[in-house]
Protein backbone atom coordinates (compact mmCIF):
# COMPACT_ATOMS: atom_id res chain seq x y z
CA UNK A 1 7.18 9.51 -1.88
CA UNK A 2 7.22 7.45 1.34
CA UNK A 3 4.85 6.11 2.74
CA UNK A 4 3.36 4.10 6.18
CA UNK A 5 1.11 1.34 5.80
CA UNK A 6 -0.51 -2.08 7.30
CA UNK A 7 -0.24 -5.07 5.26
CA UNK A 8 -3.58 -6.41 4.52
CA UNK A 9 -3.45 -8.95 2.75
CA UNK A 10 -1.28 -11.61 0.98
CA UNK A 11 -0.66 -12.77 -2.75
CA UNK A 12 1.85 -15.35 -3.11
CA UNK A 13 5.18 -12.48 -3.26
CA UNK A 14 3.03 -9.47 -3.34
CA UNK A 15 1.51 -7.74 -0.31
CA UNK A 16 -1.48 -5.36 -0.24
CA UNK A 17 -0.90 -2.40 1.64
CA UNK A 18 -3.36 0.17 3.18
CA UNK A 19 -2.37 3.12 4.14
CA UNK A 20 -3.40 6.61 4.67
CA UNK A 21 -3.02 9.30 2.01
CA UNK A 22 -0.38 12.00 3.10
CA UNK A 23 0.34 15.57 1.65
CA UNK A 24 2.44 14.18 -0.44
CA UNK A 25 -0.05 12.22 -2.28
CA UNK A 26 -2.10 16.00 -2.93
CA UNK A 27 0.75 16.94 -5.74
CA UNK A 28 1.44 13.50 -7.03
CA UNK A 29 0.96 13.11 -10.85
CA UNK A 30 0.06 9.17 -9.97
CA UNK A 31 -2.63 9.88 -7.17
CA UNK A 32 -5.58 8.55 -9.60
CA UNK A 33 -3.62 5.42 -10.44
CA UNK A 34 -4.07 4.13 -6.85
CA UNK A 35 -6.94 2.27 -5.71
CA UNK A 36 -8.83 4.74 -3.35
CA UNK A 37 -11.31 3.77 -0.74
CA UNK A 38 -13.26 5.26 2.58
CA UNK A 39 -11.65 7.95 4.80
CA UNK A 40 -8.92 8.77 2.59
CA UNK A 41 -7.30 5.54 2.57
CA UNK A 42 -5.15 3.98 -0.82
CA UNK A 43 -4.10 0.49 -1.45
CA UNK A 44 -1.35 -0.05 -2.84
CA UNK A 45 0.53 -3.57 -4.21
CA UNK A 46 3.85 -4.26 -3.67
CA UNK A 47 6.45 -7.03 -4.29
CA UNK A 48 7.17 -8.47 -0.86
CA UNK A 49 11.05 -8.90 -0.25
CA UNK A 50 10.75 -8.99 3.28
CA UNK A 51 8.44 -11.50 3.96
CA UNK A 52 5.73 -9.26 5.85
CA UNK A 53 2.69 -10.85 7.13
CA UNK A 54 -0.70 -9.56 7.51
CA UNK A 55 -1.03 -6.74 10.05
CA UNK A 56 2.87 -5.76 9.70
CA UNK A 57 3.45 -1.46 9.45
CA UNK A 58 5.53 -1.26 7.04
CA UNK A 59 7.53 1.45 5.45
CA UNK A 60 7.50 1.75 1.46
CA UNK A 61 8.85 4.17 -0.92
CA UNK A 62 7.62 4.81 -4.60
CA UNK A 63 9.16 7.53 -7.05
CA UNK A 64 6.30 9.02 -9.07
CA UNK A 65 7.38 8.40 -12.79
CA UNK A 66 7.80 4.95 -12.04
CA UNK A 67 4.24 4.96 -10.63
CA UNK A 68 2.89 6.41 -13.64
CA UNK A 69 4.75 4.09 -15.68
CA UNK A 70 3.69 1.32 -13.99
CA UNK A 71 -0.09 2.49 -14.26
CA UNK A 72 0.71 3.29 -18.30
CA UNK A 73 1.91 -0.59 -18.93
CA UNK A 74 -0.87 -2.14 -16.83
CA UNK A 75 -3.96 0.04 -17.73
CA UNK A 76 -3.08 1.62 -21.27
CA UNK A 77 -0.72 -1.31 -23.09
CA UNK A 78 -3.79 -4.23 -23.10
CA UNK A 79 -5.96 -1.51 -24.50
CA UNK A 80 -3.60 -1.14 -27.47
């Protein structure tokens, strides 16, 4: 899945990133693992390698298992 967003924030090496859901995100096993809000928009957190700033577009990429993997560890593991 790739995506377009706007950095919105700032977290020492992660970014928050808003962006719009796509058709993509209809089919995607993950889509209730990211954090929804108004008018169809997601936030998503990434690891910021490229030193964006708040207000940047970027362009991001996230492969669905990994997603839900990534949900599994952080939501389901401190449950157990």
């Amino acid at each position: 899945m790739r995506e377009k967003g706007v950095v919105i924030a700032l977290d020492g090496d992660r970014a928050r990133i808003r962006f719009t859901e796509s058709s993509e995100c209809t089919g995607c096993a993950s889509k209730g693992f990211c954090h929804g809000s108004a008018g169809g928009t997601r936030i998503l957190t990434a690891i910021n390698r490229i030193d964006a700033r708040i207000g940047d577009v970027v362009v991001f990429e996230a492969e669905p298992g990994r997603v839900v993997l990534s949900a599994a560890i952080i939501w389901i593991l401190p449950i157990v």
